[in-house]
C-alpha atoms as a PDB file:
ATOM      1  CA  UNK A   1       0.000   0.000   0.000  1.00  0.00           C
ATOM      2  CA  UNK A   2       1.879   3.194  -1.140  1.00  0.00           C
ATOM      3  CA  UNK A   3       1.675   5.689   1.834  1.00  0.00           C
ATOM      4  CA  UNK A   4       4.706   7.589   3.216  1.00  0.00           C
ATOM      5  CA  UNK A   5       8.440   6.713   3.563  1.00  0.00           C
ATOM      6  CA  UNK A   6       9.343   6.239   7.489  1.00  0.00           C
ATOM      7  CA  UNK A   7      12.055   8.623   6.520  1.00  0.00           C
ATOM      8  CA  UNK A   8       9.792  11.470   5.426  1.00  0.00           C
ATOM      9  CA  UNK A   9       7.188  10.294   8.615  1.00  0.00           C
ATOM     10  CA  UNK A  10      10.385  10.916  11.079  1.00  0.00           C
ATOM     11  CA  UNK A  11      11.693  13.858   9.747  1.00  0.00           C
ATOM     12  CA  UNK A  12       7.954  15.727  10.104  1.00  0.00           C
ATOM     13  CA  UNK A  13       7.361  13.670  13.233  1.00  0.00           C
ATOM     14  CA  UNK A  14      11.145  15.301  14.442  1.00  0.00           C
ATOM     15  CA  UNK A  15       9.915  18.729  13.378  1.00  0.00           C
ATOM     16  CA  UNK A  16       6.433  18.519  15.039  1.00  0.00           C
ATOM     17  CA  UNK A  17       8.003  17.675  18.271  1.00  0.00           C
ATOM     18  CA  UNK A  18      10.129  20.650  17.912  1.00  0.00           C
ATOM     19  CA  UNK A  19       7.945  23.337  16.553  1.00  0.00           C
ATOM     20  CA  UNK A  20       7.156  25.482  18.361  1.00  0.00           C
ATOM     21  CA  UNK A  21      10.494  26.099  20.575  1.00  0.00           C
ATOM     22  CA  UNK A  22       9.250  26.443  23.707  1.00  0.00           C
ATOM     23  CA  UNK A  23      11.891  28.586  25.886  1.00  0.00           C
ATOM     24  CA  UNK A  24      11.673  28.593  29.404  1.00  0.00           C
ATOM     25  CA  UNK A  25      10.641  32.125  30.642  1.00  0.00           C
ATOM     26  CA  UNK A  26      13.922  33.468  33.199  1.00  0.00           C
ATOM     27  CA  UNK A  27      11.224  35.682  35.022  1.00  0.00           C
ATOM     28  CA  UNK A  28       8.070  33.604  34.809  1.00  0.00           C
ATOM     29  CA  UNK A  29       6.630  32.528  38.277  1.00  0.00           C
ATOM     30  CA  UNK A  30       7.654  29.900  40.286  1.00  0.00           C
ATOM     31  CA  UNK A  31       4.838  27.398  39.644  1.00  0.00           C
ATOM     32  CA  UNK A  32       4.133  23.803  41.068  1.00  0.00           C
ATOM     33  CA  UNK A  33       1.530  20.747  40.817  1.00  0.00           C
ATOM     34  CA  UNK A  34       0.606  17.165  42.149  1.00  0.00           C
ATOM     35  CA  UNK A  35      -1.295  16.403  38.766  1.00  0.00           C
ATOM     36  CA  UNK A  36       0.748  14.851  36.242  1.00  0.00           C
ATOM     37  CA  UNK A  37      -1.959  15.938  33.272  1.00  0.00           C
ATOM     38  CA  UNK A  38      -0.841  20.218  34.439  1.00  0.00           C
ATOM     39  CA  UNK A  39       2.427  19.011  35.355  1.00  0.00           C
ATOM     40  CA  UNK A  40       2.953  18.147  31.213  1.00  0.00           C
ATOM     41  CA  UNK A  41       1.399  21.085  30.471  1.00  0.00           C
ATOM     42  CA  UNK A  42       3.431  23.311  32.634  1.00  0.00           C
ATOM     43  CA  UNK A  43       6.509  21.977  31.142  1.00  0.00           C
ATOM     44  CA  UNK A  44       5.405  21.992  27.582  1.00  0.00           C
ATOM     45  CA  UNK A  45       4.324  25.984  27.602  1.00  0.00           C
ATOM     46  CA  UNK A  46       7.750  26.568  29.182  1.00  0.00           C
ATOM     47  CA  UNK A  47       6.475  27.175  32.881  1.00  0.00           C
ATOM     48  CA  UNK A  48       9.084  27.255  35.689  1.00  0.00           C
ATOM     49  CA  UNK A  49       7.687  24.696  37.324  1.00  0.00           C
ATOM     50  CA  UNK A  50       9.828  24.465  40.978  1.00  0.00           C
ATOM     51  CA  UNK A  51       8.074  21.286  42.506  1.00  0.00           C
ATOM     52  CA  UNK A  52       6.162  18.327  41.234  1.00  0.00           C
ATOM     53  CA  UNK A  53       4.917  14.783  42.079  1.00  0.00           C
ATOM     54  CA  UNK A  54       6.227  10.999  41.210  1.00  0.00           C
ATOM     55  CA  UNK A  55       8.895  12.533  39.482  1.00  0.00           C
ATOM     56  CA  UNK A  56      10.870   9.459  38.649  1.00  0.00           C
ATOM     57  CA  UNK A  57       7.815   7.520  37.328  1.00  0.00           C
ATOM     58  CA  UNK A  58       6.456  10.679  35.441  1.00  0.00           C
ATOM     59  CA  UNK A  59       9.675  10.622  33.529  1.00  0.00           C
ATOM     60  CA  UNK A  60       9.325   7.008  33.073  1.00  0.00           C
ATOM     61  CA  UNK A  61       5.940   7.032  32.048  1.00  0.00           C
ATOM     62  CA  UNK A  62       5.293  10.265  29.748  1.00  0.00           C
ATOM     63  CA  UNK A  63       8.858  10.069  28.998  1.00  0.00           C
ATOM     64  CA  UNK A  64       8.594  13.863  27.612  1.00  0.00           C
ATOM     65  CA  UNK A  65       8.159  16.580  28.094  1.00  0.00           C
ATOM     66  CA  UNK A  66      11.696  16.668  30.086  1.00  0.00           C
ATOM     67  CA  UNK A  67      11.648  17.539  33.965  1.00  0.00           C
ATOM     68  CA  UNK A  68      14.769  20.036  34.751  1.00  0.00           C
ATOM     69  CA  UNK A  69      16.852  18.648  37.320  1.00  0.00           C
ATOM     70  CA  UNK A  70      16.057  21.525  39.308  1.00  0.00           C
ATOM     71  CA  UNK A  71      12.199  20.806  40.052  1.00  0.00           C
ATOM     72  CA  UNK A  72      11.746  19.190  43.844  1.00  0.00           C
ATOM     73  CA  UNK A  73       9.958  15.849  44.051  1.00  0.00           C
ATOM     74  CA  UNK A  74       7.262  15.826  46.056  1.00  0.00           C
ATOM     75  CA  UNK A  75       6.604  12.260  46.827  1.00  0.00           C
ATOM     76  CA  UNK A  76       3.463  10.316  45.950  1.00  0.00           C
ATOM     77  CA  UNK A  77       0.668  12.097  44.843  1.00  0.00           C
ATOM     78  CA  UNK A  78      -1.674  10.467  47.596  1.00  0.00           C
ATOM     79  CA  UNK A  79       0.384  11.900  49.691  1.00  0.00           C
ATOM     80  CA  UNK A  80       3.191  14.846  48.958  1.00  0.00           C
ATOM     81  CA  UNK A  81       5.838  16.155  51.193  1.00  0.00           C
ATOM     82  CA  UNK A  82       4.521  19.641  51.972  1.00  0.00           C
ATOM     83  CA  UNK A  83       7.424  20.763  53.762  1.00  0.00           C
ATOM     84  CA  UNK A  84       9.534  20.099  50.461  1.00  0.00           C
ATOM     85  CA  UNK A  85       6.597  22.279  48.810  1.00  0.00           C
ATOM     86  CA  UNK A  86       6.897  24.654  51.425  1.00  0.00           C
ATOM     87  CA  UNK A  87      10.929  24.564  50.864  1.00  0.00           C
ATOM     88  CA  UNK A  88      10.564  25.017  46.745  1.00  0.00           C
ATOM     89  CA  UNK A  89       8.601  28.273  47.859  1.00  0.00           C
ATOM     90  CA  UNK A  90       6.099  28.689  44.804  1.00  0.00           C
ATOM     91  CA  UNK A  91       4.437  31.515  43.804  1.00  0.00           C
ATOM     92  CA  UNK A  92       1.149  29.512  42.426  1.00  0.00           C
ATOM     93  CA  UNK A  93       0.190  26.224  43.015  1.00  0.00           C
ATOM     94  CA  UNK A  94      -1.580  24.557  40.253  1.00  0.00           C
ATOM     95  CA  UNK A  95      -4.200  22.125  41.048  1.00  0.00           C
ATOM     96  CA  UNK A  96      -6.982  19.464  39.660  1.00  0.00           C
ATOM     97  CA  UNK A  97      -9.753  17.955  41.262  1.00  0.00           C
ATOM     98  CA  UNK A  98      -8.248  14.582  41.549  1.00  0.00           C
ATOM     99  CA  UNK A  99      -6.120  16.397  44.348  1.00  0.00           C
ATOM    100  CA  UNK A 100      -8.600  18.937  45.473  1.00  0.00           C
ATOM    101  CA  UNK A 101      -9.054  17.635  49.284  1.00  0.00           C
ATOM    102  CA  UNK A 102      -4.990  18.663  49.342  1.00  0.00           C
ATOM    103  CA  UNK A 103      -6.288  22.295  48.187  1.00  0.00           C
ATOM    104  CA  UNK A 104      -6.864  23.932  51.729  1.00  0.00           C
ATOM    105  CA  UNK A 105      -3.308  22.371  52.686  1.00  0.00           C
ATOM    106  CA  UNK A 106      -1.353  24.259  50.030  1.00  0.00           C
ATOM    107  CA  UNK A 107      -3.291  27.413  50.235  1.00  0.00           C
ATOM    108  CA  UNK A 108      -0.718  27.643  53.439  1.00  0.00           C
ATOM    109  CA  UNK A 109       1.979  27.869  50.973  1.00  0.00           C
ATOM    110  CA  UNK A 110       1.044  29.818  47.926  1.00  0.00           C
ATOM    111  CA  UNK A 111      -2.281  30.516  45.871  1.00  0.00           C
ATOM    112  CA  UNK A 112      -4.237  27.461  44.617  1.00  0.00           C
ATOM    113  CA  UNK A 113      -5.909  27.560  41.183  1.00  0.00           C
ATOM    114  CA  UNK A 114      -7.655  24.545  40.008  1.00  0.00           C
ATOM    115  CA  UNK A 115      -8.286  23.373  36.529  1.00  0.00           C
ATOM    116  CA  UNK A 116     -10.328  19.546  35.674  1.00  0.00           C
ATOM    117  CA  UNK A 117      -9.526  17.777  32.335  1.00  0.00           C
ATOM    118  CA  UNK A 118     -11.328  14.114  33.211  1.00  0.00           C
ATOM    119  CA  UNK A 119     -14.626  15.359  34.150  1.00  0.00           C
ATOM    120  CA  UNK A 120     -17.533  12.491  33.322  1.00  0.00           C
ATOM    121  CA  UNK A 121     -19.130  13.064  30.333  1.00  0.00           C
ATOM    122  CA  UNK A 122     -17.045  15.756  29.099  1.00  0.00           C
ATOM    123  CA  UNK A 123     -14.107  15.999  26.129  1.00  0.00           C
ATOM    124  CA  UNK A 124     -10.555  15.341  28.052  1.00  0.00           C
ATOM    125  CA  UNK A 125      -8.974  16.812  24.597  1.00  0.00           C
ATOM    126  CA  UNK A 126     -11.456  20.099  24.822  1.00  0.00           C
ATOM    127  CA  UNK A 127     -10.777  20.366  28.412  1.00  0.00           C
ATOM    128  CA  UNK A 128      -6.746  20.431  27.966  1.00  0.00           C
ATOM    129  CA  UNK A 129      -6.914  22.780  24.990  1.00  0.00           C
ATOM    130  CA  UNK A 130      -8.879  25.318  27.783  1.00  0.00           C
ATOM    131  CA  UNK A 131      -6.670  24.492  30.394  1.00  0.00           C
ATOM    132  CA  UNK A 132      -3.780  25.011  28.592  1.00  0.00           C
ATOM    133  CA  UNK A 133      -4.810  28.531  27.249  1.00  0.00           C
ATOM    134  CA  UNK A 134      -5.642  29.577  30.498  1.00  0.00           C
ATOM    135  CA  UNK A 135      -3.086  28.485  32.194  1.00  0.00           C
ATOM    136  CA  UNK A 136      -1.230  30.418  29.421  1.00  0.00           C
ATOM    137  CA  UNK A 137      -2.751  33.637  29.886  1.00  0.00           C
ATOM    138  CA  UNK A 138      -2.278  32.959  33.127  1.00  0.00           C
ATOM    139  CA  UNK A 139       1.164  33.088  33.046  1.00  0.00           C
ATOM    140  CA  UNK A 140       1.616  35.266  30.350  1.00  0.00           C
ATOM    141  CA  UNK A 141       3.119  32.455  28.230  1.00  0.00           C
ATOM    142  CA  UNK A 142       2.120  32.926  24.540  1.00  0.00           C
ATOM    143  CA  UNK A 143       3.748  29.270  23.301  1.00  0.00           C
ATOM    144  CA  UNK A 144       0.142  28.000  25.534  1.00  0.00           C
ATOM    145  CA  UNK A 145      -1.640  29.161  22.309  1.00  0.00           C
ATOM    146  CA  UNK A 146       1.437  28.138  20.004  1.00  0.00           C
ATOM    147  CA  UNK A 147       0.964  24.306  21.486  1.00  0.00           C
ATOM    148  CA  UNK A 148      -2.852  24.214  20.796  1.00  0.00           C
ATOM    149  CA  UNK A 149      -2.562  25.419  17.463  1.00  0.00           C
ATOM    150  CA  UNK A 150       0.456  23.355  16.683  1.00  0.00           C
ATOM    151  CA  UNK A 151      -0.905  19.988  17.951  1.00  0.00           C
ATOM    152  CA  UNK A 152      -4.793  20.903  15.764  1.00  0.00           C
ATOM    153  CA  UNK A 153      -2.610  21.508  13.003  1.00  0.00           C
ATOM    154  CA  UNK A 154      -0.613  18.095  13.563  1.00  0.00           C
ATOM    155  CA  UNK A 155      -3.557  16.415  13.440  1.00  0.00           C
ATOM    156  CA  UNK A 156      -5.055  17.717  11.046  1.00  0.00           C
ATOM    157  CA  UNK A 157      -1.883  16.514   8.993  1.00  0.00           C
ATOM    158  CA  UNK A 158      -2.049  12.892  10.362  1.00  0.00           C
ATOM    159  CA  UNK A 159      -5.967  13.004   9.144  1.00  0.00           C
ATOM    160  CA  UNK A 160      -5.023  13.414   5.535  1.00  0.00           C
ATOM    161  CA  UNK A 161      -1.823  10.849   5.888  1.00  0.00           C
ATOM    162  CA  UNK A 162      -4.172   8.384   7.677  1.00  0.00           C
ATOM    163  CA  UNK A 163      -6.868   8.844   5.211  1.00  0.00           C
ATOM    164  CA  UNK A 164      -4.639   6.838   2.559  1.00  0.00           C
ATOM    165  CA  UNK A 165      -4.611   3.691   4.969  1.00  0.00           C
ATOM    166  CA  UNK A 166      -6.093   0.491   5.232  1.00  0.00           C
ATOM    167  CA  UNK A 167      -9.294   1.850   7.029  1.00  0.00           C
ATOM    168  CA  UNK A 168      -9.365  -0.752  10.073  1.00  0.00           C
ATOM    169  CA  UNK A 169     -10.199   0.239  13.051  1.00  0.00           C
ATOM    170  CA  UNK A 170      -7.632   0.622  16.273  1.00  0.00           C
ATOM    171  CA  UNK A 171      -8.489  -0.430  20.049  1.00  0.00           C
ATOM    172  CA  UNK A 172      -5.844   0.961  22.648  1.00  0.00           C
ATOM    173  CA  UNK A 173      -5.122  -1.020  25.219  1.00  0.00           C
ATOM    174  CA  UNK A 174      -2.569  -1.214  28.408  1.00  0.00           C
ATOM    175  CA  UNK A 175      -2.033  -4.994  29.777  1.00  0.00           C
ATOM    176  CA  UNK A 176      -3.184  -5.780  33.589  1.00  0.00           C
ATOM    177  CA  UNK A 177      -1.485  -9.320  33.032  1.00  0.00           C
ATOM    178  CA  UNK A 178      -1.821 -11.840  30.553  1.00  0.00           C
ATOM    179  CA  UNK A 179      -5.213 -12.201  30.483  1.00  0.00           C
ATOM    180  CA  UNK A 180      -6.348  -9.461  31.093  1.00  0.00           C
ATOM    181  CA  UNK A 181      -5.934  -5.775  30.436  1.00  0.00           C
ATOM    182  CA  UNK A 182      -7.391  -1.780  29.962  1.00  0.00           C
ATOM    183  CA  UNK A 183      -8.998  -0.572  27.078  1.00  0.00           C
ATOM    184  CA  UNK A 184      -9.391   3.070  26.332  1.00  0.00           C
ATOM    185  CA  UNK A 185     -12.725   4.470  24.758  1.00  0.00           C
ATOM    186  CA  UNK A 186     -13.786   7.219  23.213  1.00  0.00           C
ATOM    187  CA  UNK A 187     -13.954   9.488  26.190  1.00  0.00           C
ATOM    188  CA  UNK A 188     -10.281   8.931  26.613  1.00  0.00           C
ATOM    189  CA  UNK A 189      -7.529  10.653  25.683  1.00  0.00           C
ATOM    190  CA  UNK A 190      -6.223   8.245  23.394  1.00  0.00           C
ATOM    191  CA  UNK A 191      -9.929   7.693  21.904  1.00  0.00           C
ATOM    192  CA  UNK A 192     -10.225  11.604  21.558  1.00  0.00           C
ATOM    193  CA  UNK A 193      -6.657  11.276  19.701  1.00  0.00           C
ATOM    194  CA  UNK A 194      -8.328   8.629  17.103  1.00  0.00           C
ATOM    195  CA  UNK A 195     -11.233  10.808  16.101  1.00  0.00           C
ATOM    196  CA  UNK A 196      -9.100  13.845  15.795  1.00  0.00           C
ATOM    197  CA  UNK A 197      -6.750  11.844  13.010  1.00  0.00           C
ATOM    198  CA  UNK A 198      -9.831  10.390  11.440  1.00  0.00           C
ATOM    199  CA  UNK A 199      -9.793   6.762  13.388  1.00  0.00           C
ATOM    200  CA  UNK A 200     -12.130   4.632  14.486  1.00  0.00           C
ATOM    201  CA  UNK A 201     -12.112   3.588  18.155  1.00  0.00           C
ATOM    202  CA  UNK A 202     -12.610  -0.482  18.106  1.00  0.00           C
ATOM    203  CA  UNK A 203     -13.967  -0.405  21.907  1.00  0.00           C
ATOM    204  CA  UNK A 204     -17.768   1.227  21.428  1.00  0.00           C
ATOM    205  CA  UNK A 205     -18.660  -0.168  24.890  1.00  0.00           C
ATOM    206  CA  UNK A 206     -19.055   2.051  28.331  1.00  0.00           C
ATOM    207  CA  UNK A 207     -15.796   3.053  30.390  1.00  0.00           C
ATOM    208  CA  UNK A 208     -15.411   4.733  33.438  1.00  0.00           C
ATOM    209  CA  UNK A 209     -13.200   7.938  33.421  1.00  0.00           C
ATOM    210  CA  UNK A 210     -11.543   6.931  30.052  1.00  0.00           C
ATOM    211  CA  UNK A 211     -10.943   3.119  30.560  1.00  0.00           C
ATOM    212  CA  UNK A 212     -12.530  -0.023  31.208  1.00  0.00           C
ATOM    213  CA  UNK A 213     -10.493  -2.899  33.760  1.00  0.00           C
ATOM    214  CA  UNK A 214     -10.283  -5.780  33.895  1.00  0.00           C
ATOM    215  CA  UNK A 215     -11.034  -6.723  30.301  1.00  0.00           C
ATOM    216  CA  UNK A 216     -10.491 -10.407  29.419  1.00  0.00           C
ATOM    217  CA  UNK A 217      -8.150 -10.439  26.559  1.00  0.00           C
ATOM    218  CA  UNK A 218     -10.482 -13.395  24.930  1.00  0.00           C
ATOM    219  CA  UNK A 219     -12.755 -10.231  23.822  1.00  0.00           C
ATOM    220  CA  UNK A 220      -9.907  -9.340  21.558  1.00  0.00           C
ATOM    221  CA  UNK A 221     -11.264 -12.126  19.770  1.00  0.00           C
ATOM    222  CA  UNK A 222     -14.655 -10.479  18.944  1.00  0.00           C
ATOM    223  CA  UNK A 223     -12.757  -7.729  17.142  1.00  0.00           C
ATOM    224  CA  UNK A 224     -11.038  -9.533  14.089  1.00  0.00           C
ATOM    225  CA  UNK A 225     -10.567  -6.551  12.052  1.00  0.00           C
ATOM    226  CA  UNK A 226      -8.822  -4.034  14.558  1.00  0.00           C
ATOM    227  CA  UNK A 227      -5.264  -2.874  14.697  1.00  0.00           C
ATOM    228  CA  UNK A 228      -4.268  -3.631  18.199  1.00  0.00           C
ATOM    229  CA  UNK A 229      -2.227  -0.875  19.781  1.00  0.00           C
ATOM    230  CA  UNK A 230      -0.093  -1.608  22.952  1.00  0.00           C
ATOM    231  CA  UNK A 231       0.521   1.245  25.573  1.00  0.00           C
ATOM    232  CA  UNK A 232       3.203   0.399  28.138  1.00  0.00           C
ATOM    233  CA  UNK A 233       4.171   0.183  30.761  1.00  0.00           C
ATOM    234  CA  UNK A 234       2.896  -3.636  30.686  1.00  0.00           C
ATOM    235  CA  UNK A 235       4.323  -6.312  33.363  1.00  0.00           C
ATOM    236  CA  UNK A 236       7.445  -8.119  31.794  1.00  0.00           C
ATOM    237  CA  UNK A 237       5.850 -11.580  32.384  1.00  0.00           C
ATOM    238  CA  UNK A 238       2.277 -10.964  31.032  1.00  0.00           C
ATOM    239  CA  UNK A 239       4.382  -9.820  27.330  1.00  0.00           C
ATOM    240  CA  UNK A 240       6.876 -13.705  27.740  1.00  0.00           C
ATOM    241  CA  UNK A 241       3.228 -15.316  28.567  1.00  0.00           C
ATOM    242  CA  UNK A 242       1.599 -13.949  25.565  1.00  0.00           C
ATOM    243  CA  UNK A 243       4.473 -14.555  23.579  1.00  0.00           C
ATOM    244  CA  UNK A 244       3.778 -18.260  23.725  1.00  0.00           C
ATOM    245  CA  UNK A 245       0.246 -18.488  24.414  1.00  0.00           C
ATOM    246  CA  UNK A 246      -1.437 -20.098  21.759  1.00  0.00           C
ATOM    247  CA  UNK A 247      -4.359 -18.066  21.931  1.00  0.00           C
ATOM    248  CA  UNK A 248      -3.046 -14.815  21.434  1.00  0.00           C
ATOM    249  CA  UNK A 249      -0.972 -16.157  18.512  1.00  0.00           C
ATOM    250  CA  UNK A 250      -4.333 -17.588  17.310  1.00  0.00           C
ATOM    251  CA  UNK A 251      -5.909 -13.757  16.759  1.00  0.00           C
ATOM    252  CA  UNK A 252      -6.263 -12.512  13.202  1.00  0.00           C
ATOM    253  CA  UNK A 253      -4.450  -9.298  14.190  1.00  0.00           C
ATOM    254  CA  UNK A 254      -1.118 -11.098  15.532  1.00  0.00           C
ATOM    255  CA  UNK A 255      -1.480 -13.721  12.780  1.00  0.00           C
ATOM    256  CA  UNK A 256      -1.381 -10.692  10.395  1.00  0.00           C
ATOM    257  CA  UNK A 257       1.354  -8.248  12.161  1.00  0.00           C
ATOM    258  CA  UNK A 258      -1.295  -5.715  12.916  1.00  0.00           C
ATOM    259  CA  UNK A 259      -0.239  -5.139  16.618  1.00  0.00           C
ATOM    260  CA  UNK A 260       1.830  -1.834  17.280  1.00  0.00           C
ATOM    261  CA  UNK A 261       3.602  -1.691  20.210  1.00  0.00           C
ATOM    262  CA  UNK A 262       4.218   2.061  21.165  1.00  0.00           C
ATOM    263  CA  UNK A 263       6.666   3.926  23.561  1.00  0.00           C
ATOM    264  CA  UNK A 264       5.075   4.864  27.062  1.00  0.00           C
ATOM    265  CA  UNK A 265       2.567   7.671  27.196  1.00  0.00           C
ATOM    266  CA  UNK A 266       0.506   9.453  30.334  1.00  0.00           C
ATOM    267  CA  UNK A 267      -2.746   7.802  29.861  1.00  0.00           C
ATOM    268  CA  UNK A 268      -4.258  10.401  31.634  1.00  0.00           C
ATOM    269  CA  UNK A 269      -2.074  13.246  30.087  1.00  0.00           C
ATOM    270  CA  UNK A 270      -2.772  16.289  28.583  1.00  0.00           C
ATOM    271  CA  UNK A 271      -1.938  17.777  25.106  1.00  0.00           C
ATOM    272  CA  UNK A 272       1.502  16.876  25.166  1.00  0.00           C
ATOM    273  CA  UNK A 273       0.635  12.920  25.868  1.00  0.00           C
ATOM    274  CA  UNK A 274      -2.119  13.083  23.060  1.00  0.00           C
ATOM    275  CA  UNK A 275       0.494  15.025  20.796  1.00  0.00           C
ATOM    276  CA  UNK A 276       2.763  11.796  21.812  1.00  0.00           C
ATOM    277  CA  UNK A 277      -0.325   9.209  20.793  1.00  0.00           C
ATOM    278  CA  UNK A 278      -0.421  10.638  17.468  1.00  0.00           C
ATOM    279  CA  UNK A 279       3.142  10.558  17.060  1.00  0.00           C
ATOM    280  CA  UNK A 280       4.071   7.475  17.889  1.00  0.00           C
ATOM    281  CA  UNK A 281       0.169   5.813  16.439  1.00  0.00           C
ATOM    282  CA  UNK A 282       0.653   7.279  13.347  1.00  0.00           C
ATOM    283  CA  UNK A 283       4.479   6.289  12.963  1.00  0.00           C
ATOM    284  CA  UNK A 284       3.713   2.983  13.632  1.00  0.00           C
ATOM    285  CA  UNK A 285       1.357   2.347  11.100  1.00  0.00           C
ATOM    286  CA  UNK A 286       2.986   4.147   8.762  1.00  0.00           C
ATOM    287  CA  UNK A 287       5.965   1.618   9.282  1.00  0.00           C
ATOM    288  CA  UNK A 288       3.171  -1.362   9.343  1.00  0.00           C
ATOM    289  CA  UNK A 289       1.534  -0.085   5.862  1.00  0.00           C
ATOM    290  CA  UNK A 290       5.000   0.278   3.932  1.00  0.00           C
ATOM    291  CA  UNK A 291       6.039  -3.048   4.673  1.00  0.00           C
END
C-alpha cells in the first residue's frame, strides 16, 4: 500500500516535536503541581515549574516533556511532602480535582488555582486545549496558544496521511497481566486522539473515566478486524506469557502483524501525551503499511 516513507514520517514527526520552541521564561513565576496531566502542560508551555509529584515515574511514564533537574519531588501524589513544597517556595500552586481535598493544605503555601480535564461526560482533549490557554494567559506564556494550534494543526496533517490507509479500526489497550488488560474508549484521551486523526475507536462499549479494567483479553477475539495498539508500561511476564500463548498467537491481528507496540505515554495526560499518541500511532502504522 503506497503511503509515506518512514524517513519522510520521522523527519515531520522530528519537526512537530520541535515546533514550536518552547523557551523557558527566566522571570516567569515559580509554579508547582501534584497532577501529572498540568504538570505536562506546565513543562510543555515553558512554565518554571519548581516542585512536582512521582517525578521518577512521570519521567518514566510520559517520557517527555523533560523535567529540569532543578524541580523538587514531592513524593506520591496520595500523599506529597509539603514541607519540600513549602521549601521550593512557589508563587502559584496549580491544582486538579483529583487532588482537590490537598487544596486547603497548600493554600498555606502559595495561591491554589484549580483546573479539571477528566470530568464524566465531558471531552478530556477540549478540556486540555482550555486548560492550557488559560493556564497560558495565566502566566503570560504565549507558546500555551502556540501548542494548541500546533498539535490541531498536527492532526489535522495525520488526518489526511491516515486517510490513505487500510481503514481498520484501532483499540488501545494497556495490559493488567496476561489475560487481562485496559482498554481506552472514546472518552479517553487516546480515543479523543483517534477521532481527531480520522480513526475509528474499536472499543464502542461504556468506560469509566476513560478506561474499562479488567477486560479479558479473549474479547480481543470479537474484534477480528482491529489494529491492536499496545501502551506500556505492561508487566514483563504478562508480554513472555503472551508470547507463547497459543491463543493470542491464534488472533487474526497477531497472525497478520497488525499489533503496534508504542513507547510509554501518560494515559491520563494532557496535550503533550495526546500530541505523543499521534506521534508514535501514526508512525507505527505508517511503518506497518509500507512493509
Amino acid at each position: 500500500m503506497a503511503f509515506f516513507s518512514r524517513r519522510q514520517f520521522l523527519a515531520g514527526a522530528a519537526a512537530s516535536l520541535s515546533a514550536p520552541a518552547l523557551s523557558r521564561a527566566a522571570e516567569s513565576l515559580r509554579v508547582a503541581t501534584l497532577d501529572w496531566a498540568l504538570l505536562e502542560t506546565l513543562l510543555a508551555i515553558g512554565a518554571n515549574v519548581v516542585a512536582a509529584t512521582e517525578l521518577r515515574q512521570f519521567r518514566e511514564v510520559a517520557v517527555t516533556p523533560d523535567v529540569p533537574a532543578t524541580t523538587a519531588d514531592l513524593g506520591l501524589r496520595g500523599t506529597p511532602n509539603f514541607e519540600v513544597l513549602r521549601f521550593a517556595r512557589p508563587d502559584l500552586i496549580f491544582n486538579s480535582n483529583f487532588y482537590a481535598w490537598a487544596d486547603e493544605r497548600m493554600r498555606g503555601v502559595a495561591p491554589v488555582e484549580s483546573h479539571a480535564i477528566y470530568k464524566p461526560g465531558e471531552s478530556p482533549f477540549a478540556l486540555a486545549e482550555q486548560t492550557t490557554l488559560a493556564i497560558g494567559e495565566r502566566l503570560q506564556l504565549a507558546t500555551a496558544r502556540q501548542l494548541t494550534e500546533g498539535l490541531a494543526a498536527r492532526l489535522d496533517r495525520y488526518r489526511a496521511f491516515l486517510a490513505a490507509g487500510d481503514g481498520r479500526p484501532v483499540i488501545p489497550i494497556n495490559l493488567g497481566d496476561a489475560r487481562h488488560f485496559r482498554v481506552f474508549g472514546s472518552d479517553s484521551m487516546f480515543g479523543e486522539v483517534l477521532k481527531r486523526v480520522g480513526l475509528t475507536n474499536a472499543w464502542q462499549a461504556q468506560t469509566s473515566y476513560s478506561a474499562a479494567a479488567p477486560v479479558g483479553i479473549e474479547i480481543l477475539a470479537s474484534m477480528p478486524d482491529a489494529w491492536i495498539v499496545m501502551i506500556p508500561p505492561h508487566p514483563a511476564d504478562a508480554l513472555a506469557t503472551l508470547a507463547t500463548s497459543s491463543f493470542w498467537n491464534a488472533l487474526p491481528a497477531v497472525r497478520e502483524k497488525r499489533v503496534l507496540m508504542l513507547g510509554s505515554i501518560n494515559p491520563y495526560g494532557a496535550l503533550p501525551a495526546a500530541g505523543r499518541f499521534a506521534d508514535l500511532l501514526a508512525e507505527g502504522l505508517a511503518h506497518a503499511w509500507n512493509g
